[in-house]
PDB file of N, CA and C in Angstrom:
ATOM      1  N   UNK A   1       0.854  -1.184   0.000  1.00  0.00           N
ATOM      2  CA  UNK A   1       0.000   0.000   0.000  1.00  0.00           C
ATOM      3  C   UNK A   1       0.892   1.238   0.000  1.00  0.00           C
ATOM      4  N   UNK A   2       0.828   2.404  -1.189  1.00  0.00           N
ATOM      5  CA  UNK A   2       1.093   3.479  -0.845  1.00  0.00           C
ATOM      6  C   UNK A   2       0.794   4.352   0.068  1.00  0.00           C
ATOM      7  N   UNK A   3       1.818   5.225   0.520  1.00  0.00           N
ATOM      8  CA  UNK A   3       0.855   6.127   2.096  1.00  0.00           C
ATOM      9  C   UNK A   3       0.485   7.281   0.351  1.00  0.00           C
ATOM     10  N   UNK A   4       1.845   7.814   0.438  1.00  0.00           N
ATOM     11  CA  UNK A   4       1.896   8.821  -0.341  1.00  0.00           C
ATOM     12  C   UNK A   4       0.931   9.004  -2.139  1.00  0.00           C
ATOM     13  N   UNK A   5       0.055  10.154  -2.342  1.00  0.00           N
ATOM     14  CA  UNK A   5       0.065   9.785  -3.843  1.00  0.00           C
ATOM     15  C   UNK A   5       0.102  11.148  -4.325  1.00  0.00           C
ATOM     16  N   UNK A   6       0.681  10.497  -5.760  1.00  0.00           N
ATOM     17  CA  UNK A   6       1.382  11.773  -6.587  1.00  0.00           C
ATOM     18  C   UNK A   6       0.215  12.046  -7.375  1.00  0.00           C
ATOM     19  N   UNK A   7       0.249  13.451  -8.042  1.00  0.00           N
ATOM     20  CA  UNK A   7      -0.715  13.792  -8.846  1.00  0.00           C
ATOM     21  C   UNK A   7      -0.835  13.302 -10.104  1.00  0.00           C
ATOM     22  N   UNK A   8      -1.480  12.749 -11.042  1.00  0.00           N
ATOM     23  CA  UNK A   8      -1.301  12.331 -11.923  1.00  0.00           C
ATOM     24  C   UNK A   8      -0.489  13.292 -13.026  1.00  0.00           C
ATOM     25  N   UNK A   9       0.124  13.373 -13.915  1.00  0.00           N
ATOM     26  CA  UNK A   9       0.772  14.124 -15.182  1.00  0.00           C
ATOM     27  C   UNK A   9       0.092  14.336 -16.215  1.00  0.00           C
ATOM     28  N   UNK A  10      -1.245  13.666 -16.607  1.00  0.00           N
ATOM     29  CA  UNK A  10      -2.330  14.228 -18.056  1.00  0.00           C
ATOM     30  C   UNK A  10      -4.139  13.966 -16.563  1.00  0.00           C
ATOM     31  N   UNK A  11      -4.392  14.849 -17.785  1.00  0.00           N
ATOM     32  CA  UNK A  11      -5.799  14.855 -17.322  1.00  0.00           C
ATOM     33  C   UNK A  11      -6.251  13.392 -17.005  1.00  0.00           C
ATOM     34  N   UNK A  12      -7.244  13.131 -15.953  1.00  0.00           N
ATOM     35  CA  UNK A  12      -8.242  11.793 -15.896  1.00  0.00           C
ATOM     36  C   UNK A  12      -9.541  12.139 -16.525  1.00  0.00           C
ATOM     37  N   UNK A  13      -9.549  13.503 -16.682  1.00  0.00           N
ATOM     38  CA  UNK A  13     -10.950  13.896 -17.526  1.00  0.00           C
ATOM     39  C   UNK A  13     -10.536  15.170 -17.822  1.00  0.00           C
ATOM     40  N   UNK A  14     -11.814  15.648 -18.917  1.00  0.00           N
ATOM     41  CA  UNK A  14     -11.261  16.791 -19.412  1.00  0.00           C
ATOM     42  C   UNK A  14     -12.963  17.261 -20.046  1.00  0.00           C
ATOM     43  N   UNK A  15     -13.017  19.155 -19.644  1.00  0.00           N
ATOM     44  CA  UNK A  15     -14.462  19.175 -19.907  1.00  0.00           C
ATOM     45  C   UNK A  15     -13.838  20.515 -20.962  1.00  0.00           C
ATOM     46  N   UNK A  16     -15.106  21.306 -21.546  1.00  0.00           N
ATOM     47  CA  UNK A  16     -14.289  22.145 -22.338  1.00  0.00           C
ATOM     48  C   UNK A  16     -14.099  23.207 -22.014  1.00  0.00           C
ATOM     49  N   UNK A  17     -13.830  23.439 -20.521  1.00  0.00           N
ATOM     50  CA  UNK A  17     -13.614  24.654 -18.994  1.00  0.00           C
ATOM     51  C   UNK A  17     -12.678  23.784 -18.822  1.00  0.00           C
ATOM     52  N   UNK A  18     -12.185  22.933 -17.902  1.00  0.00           N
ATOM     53  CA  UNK A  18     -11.370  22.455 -17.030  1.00  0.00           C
ATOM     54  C   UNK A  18     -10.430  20.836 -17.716  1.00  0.00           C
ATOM     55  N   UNK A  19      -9.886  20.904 -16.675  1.00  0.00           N
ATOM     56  CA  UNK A  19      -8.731  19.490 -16.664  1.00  0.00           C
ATOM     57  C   UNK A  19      -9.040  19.160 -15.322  1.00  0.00           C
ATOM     58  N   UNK A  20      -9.202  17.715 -15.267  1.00  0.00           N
ATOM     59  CA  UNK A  20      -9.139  16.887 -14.085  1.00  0.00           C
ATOM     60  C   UNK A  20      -8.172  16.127 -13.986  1.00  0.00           C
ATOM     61  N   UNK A  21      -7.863  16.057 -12.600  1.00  0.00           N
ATOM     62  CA  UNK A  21      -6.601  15.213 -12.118  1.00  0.00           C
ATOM     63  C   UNK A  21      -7.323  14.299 -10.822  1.00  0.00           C
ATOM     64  N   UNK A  22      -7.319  13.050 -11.215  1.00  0.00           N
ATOM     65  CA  UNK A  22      -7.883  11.965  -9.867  1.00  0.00           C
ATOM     66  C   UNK A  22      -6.946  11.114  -9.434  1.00  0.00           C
ATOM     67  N   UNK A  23      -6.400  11.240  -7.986  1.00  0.00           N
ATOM     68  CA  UNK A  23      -5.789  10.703  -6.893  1.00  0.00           C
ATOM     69  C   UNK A  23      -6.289   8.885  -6.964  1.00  0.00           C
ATOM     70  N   UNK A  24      -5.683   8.265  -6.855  1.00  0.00           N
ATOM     71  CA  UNK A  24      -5.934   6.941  -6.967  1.00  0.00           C
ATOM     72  C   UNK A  24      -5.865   6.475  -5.426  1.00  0.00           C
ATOM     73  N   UNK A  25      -6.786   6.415  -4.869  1.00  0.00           N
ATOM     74  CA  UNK A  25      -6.949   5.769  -3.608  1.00  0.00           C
ATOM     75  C   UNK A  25      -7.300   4.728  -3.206  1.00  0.00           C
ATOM     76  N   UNK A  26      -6.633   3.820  -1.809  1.00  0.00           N
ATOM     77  CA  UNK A  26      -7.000   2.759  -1.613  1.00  0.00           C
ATOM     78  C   UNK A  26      -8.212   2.464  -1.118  1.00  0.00           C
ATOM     79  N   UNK A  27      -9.493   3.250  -0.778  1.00  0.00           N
ATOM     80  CA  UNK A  27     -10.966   3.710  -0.672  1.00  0.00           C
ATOM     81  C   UNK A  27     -11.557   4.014  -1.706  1.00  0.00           C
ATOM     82  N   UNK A  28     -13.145   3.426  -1.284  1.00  0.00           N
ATOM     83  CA  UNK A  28     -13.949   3.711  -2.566  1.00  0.00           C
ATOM     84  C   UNK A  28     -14.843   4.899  -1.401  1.00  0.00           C
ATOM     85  N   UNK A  29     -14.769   5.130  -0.304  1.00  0.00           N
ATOM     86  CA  UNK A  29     -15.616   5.800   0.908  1.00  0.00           C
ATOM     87  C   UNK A  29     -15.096   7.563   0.726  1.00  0.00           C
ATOM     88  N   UNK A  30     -14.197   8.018  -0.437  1.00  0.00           N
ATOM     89  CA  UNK A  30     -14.288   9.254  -0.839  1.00  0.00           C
ATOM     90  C   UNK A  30     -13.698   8.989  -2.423  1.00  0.00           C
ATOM     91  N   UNK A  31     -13.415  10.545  -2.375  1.00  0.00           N
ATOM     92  CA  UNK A  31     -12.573  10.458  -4.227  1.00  0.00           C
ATOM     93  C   UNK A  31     -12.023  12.155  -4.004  1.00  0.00           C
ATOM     94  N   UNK A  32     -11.221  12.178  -4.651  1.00  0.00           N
ATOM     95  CA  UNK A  32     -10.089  13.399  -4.070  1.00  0.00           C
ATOM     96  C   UNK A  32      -9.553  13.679  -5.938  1.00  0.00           C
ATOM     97  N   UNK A  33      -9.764  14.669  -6.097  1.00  0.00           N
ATOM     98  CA  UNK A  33      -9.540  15.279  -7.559  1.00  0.00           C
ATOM     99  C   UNK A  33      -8.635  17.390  -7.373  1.00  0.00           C
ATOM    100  N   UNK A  34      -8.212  17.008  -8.333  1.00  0.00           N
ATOM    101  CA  UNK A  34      -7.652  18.695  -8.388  1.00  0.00           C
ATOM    102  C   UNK A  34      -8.220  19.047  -9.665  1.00  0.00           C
ATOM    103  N   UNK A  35      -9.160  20.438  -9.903  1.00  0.00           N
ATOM    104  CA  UNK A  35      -9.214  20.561 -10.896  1.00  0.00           C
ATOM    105  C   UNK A  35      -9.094  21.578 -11.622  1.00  0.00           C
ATOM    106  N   UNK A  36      -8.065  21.973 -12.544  1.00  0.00           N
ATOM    107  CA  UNK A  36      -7.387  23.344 -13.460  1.00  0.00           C
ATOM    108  C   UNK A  36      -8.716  23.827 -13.838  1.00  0.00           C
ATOM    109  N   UNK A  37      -9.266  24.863 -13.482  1.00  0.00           N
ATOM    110  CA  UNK A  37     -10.285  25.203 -14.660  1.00  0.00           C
ATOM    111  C   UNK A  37     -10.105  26.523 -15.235  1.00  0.00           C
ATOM    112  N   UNK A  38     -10.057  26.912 -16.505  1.00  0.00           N
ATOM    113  CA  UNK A  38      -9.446  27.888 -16.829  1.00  0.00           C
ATOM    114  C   UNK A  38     -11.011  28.513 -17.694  1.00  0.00           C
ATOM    115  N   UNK A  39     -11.810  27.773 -17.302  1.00  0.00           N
ATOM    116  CA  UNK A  39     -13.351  28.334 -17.969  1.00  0.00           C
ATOM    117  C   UNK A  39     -14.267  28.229 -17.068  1.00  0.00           C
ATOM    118  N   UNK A  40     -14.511  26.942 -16.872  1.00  0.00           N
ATOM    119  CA  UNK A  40     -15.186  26.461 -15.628  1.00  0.00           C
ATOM    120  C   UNK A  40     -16.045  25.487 -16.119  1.00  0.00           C
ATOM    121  N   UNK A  41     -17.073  25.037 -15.190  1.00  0.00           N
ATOM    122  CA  UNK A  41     -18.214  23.582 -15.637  1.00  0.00           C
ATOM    123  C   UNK A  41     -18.958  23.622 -16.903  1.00  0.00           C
ATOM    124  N   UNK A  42     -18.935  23.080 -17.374  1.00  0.00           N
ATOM    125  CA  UNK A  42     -19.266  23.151 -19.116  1.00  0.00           C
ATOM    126  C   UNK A  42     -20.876  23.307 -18.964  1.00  0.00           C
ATOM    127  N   UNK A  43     -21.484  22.037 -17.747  1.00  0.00           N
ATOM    128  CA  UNK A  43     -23.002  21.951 -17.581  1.00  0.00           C
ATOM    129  C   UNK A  43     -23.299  21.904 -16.269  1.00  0.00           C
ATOM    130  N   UNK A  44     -24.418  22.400 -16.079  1.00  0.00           N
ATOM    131  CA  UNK A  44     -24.863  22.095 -14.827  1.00  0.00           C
ATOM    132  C   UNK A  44     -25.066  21.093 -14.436  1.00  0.00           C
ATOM    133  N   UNK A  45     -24.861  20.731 -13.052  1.00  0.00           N
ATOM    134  CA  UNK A  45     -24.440  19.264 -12.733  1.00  0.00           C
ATOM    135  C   UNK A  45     -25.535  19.064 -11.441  1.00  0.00           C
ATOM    136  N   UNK A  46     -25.986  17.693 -11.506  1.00  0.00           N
ATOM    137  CA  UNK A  46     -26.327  17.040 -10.477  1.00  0.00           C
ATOM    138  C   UNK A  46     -25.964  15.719 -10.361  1.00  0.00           C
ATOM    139  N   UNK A  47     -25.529  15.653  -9.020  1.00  0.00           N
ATOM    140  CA  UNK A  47     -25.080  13.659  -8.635  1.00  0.00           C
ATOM    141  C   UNK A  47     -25.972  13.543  -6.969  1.00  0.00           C
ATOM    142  N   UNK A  48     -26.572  12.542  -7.894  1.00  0.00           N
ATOM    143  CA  UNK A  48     -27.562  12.274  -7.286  1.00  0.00           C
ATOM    144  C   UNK A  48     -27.135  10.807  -5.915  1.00  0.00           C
ATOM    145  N   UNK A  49     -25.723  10.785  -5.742  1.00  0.00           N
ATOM    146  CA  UNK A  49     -25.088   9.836  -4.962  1.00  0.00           C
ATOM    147  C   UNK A  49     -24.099  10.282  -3.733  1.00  0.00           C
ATOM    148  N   UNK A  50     -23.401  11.255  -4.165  1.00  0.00           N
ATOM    149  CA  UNK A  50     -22.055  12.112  -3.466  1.00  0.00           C
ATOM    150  C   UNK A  50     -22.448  13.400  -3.150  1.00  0.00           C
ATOM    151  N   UNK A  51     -21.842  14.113  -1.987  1.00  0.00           N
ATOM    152  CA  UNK A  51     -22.136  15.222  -1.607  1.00  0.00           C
ATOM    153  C   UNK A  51     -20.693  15.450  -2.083  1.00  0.00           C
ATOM    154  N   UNK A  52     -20.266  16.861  -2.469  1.00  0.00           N
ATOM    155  CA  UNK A  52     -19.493  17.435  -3.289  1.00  0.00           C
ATOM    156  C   UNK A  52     -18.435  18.572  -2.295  1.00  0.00           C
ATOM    157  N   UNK A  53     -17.323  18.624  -1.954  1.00  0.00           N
ATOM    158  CA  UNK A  53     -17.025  19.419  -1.247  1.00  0.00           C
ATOM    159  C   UNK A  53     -15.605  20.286  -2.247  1.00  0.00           C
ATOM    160  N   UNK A  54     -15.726  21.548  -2.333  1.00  0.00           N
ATOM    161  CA  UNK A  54     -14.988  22.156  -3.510  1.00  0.00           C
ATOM    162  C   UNK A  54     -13.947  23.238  -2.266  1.00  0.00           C
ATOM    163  N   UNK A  55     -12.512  23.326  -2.658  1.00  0.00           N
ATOM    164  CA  UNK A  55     -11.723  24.118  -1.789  1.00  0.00           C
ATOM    165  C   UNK A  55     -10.457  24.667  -2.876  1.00  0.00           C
ATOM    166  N   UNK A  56     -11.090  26.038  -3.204  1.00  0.00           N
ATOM    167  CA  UNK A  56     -10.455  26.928  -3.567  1.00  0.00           C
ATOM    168  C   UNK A  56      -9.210  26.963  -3.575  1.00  0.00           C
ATOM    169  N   UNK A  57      -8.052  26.598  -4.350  1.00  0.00           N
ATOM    170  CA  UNK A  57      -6.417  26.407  -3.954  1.00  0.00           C
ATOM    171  C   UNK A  57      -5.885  27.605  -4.669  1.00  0.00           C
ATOM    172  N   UNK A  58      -6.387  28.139  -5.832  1.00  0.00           N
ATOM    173  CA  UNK A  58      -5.827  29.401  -6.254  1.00  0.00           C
ATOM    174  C   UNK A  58      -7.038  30.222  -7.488  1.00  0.00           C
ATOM    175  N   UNK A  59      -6.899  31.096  -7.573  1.00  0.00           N
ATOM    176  CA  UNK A  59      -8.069  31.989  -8.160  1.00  0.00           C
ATOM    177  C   UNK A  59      -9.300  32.488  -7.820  1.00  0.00           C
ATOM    178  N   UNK A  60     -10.117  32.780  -8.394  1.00  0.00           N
ATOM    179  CA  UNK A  60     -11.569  33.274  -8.161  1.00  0.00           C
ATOM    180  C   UNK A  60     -12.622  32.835  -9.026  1.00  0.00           C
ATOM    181  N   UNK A  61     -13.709  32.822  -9.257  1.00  0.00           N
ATOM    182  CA  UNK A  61     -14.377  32.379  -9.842  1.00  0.00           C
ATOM    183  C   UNK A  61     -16.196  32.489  -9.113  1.00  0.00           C
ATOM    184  N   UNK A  62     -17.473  32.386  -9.494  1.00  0.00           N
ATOM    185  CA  UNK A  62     -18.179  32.080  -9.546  1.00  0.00           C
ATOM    186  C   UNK A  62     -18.883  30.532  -9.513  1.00  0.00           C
ATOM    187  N   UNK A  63     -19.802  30.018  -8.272  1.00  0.00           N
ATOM    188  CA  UNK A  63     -20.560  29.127  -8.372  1.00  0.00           C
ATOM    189  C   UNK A  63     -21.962  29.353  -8.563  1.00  0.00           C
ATOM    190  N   UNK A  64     -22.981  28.809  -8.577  1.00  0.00           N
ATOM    191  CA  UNK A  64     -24.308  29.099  -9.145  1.00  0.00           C
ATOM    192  C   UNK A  64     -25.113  27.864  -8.504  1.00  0.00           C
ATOM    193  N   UNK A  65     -25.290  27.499  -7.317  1.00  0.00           N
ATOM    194  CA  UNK A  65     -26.111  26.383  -6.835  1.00  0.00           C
ATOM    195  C   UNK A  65     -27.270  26.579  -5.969  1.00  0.00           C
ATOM    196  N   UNK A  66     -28.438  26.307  -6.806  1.00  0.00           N
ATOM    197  CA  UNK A  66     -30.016  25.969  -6.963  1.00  0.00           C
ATOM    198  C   UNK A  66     -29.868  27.058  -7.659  1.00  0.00           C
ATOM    199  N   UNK A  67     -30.685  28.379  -6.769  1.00  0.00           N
ATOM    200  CA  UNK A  67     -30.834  29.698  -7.576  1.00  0.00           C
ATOM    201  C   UNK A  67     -30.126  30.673  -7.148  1.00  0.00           C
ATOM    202  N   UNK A  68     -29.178  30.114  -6.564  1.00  0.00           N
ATOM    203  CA  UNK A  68     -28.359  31.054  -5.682  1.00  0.00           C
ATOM    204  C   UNK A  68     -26.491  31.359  -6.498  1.00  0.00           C
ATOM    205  N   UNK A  69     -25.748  32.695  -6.809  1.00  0.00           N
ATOM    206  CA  UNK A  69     -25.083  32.819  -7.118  1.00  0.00           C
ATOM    207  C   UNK A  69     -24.414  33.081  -6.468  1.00  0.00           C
ATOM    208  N   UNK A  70     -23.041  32.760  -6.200  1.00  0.00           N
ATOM    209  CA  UNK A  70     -21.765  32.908  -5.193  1.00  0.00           C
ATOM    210  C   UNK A  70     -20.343  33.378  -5.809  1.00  0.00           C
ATOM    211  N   UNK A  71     -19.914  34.444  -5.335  1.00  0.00           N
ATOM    212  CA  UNK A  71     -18.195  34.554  -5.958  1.00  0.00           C
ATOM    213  C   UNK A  71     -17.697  33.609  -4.836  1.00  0.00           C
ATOM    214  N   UNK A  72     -16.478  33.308  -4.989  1.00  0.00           N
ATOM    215  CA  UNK A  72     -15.764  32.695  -4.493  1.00  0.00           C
ATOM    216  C   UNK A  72     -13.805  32.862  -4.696  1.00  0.00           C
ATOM    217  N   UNK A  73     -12.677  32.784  -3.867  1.00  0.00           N
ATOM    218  CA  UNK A  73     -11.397  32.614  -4.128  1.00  0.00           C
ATOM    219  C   UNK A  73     -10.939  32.076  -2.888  1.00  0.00           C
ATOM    220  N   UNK A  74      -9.145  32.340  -3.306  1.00  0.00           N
ATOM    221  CA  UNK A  74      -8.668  31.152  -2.776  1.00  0.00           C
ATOM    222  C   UNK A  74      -9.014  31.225  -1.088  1.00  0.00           C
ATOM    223  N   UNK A  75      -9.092  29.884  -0.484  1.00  0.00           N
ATOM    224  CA  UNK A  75      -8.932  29.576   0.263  1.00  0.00           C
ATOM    225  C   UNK A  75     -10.503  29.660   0.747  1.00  0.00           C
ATOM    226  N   UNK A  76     -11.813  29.840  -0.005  1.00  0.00           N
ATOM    227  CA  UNK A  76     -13.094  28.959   0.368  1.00  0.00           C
ATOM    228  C   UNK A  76     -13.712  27.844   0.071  1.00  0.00           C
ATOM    229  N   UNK A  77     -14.206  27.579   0.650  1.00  0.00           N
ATOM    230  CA  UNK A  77     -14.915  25.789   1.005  1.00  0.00           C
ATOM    231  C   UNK A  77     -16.182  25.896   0.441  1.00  0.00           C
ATOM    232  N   UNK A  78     -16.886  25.196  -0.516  1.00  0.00           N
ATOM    233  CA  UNK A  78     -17.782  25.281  -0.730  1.00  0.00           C
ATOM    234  C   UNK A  78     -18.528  23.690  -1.131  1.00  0.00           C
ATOM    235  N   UNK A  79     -19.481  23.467  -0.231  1.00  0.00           N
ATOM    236  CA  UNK A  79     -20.290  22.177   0.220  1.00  0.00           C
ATOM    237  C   UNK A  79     -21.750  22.305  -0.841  1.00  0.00           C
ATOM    238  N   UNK A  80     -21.532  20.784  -1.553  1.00  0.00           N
ATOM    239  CA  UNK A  80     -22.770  20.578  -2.374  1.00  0.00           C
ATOM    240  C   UNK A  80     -23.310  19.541  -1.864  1.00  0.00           C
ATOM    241  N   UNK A  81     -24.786  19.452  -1.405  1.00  0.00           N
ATOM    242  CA  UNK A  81     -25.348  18.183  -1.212  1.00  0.00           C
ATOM    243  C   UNK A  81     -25.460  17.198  -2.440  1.00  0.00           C
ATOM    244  N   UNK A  82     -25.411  15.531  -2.506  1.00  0.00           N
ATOM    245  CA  UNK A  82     -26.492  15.246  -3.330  1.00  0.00           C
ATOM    246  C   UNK A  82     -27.180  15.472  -3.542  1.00  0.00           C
ATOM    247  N   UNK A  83     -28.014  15.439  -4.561  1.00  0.00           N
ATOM    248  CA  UNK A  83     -29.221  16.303  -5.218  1.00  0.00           C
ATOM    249  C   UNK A  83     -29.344  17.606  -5.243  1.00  0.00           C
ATOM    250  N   UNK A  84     -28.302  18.335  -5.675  1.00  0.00           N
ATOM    251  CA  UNK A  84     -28.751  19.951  -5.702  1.00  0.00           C
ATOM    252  C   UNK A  84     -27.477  20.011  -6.762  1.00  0.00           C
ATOM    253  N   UNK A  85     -28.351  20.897  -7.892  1.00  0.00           N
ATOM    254  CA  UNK A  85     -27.862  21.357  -9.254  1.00  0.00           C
ATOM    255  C   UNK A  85     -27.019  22.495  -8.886  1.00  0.00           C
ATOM    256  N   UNK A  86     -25.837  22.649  -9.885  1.00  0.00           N
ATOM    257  CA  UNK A  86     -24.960  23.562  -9.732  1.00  0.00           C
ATOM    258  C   UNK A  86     -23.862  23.799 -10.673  1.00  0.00           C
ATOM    259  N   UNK A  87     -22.968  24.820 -10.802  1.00  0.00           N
ATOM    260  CA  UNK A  87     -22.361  25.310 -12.003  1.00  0.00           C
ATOM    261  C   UNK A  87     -21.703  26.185 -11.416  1.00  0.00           C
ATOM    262  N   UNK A  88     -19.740  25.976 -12.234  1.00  0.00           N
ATOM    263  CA  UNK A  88     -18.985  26.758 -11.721  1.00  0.00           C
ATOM    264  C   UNK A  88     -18.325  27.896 -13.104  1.00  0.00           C
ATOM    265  N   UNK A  89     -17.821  28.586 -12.785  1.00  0.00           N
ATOM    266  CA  UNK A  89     -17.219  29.554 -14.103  1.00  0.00           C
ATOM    267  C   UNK A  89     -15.843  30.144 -13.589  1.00  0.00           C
ATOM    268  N   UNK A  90     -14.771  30.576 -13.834  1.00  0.00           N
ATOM    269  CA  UNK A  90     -13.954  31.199 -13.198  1.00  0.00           C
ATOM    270  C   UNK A  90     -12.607  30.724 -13.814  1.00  0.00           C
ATOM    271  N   UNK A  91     -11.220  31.508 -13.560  1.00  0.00           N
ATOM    272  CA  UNK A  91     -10.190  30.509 -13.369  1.00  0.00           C
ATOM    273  C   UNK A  91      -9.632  30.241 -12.386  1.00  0.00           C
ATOM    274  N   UNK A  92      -9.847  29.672 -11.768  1.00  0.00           N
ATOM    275  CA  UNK A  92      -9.456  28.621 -10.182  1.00  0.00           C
ATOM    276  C   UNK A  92      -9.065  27.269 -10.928  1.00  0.00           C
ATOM    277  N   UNK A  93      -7.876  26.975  -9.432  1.00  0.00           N
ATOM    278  CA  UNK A  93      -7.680  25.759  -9.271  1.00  0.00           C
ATOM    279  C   UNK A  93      -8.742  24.981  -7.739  1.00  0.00           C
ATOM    280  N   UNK A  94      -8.728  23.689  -7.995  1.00  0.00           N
ATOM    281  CA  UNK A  94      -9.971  23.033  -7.052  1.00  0.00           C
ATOM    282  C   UNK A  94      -9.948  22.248  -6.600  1.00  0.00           C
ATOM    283  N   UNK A  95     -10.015  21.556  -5.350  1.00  0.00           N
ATOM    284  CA  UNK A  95      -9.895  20.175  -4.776  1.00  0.00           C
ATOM    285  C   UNK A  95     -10.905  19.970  -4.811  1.00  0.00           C
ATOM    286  N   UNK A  96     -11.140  18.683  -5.373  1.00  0.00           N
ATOM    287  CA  UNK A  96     -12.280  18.319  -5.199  1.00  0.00           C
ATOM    288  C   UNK A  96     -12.578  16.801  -4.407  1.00  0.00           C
ATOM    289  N   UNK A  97     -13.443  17.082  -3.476  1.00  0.00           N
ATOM    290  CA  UNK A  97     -14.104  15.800  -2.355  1.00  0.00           C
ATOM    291  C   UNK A  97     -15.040  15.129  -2.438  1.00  0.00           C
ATOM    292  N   UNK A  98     -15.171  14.049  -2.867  1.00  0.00           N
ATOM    293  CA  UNK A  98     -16.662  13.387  -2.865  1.00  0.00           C
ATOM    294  C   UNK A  98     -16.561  11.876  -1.807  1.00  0.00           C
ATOM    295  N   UNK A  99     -18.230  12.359  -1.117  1.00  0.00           N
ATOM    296  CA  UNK A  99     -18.231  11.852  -0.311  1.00  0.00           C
ATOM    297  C   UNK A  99     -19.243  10.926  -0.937  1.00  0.00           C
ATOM    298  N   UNK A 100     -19.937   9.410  -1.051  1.00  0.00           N
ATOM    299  CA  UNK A 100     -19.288   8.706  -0.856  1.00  0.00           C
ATOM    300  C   UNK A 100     -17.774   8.753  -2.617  1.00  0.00           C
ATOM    301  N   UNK A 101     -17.090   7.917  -2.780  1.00  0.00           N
ATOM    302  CA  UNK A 101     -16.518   8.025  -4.095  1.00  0.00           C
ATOM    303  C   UNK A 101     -17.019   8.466  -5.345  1.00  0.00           C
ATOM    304  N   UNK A 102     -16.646   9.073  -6.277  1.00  0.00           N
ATOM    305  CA  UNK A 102     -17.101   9.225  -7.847  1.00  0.00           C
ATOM    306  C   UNK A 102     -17.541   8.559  -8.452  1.00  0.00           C
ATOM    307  N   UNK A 103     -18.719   7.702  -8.995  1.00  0.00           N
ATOM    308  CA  UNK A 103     -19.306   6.938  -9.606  1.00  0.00           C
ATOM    309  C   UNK A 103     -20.123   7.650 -11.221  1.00  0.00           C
ATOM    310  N   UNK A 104     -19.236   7.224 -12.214  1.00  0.00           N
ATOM    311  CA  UNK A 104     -19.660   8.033 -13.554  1.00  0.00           C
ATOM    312  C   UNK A 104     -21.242   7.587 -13.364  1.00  0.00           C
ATOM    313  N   UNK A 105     -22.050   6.954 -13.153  1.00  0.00           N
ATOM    314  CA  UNK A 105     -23.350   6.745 -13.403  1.00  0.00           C
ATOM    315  C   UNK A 105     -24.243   7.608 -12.444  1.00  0.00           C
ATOM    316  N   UNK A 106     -23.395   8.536 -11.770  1.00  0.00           N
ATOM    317  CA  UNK A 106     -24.542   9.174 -10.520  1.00  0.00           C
ATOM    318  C   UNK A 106     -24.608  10.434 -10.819  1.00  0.00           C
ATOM    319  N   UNK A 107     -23.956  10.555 -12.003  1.00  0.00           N
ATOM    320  CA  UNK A 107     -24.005  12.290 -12.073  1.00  0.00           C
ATOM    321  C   UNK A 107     -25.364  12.572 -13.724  1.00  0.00           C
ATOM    322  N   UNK A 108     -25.949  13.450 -13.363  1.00  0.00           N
ATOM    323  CA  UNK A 108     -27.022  13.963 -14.322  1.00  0.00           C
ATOM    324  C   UNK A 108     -26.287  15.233 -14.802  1.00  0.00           C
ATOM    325  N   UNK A 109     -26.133  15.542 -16.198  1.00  0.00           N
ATOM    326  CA  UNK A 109     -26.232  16.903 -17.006  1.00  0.00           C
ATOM    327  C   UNK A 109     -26.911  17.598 -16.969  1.00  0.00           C
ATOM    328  N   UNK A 110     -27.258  19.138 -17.369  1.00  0.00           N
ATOM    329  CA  UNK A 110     -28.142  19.793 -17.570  1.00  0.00           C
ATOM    330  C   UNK A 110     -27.871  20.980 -18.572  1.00  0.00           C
ATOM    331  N   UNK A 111     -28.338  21.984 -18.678  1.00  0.00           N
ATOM    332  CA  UNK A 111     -28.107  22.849 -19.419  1.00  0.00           C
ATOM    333  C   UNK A 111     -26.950  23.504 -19.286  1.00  0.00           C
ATOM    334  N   UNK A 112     -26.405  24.095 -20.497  1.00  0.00           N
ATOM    335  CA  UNK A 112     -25.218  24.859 -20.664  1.00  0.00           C
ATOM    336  C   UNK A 112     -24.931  25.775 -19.326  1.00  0.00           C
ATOM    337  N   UNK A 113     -24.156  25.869 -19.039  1.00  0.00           N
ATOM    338  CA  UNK A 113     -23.151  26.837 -18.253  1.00  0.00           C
ATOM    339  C   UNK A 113     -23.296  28.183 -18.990  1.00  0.00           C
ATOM    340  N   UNK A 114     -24.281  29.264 -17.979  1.00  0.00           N
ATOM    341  CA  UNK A 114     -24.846  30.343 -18.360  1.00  0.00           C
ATOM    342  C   UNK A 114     -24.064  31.334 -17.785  1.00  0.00           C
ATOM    343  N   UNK A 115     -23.082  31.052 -16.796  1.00  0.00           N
ATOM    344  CA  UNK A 115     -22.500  32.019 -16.028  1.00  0.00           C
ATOM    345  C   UNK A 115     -20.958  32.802 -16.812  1.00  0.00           C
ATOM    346  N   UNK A 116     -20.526  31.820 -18.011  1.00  0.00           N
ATOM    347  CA  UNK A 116     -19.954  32.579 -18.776  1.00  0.00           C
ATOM    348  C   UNK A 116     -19.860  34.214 -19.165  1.00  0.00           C
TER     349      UNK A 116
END
């Protein structure tokens, strides 16, 4: 077992705002991502499995979750439940937390990213 893990060197995903980088962990009970975004969330997002915890590592940017709009920079925390739609814009970098792990089948799309 590794203690330590390195960041990956190419994207694990890639949206047409951001680059993702996913931590390979010996748990499926979170999921730990960094993510470059130099546009921000392409669509509005809901995951209907993981509560979402986002921590500001460098920049500013805009979130948009339910009907509510938020600036945001470095060094704030910002908590998404399951089930609640949301959308980011900005250039920030992002940790990203999901509680339980990332499961591609739990997340729903929605309309374009309006906050452009």
């Amino acid at each position: 077992m590794k203690y330590i893990k390195k960041l990956p060197q190419e994207p694990s995903f890639s949206q047409k705002g951001l680059h993702g980088y996913n931590y390979i962990l010996n748990t499926q009970a979170i999921s730990i991502s960094i993510e470059d975004c130099f546009k921000g969330h392409d669509k509005y997002h809901t995951n209907v499995h993981s509560n979402k915890i986002y921590y500001v590592v460098e920049g500013k940017g805009q979130f948009k979750i339910g009907e509510e709009t938020f600036d945001v920079k470095k060094d704030d925390l910002i908590e998404i439940p399951k089930n609640t739609e949301f959308v980011f814009a900005g250039k920030m970098k992002l940790l990203l937390i999901m509680l339980p792990a990332f499961r591609p089948q739990d997340g729903i799309d929605g309309k374009e990213n309006d906050l452009y």
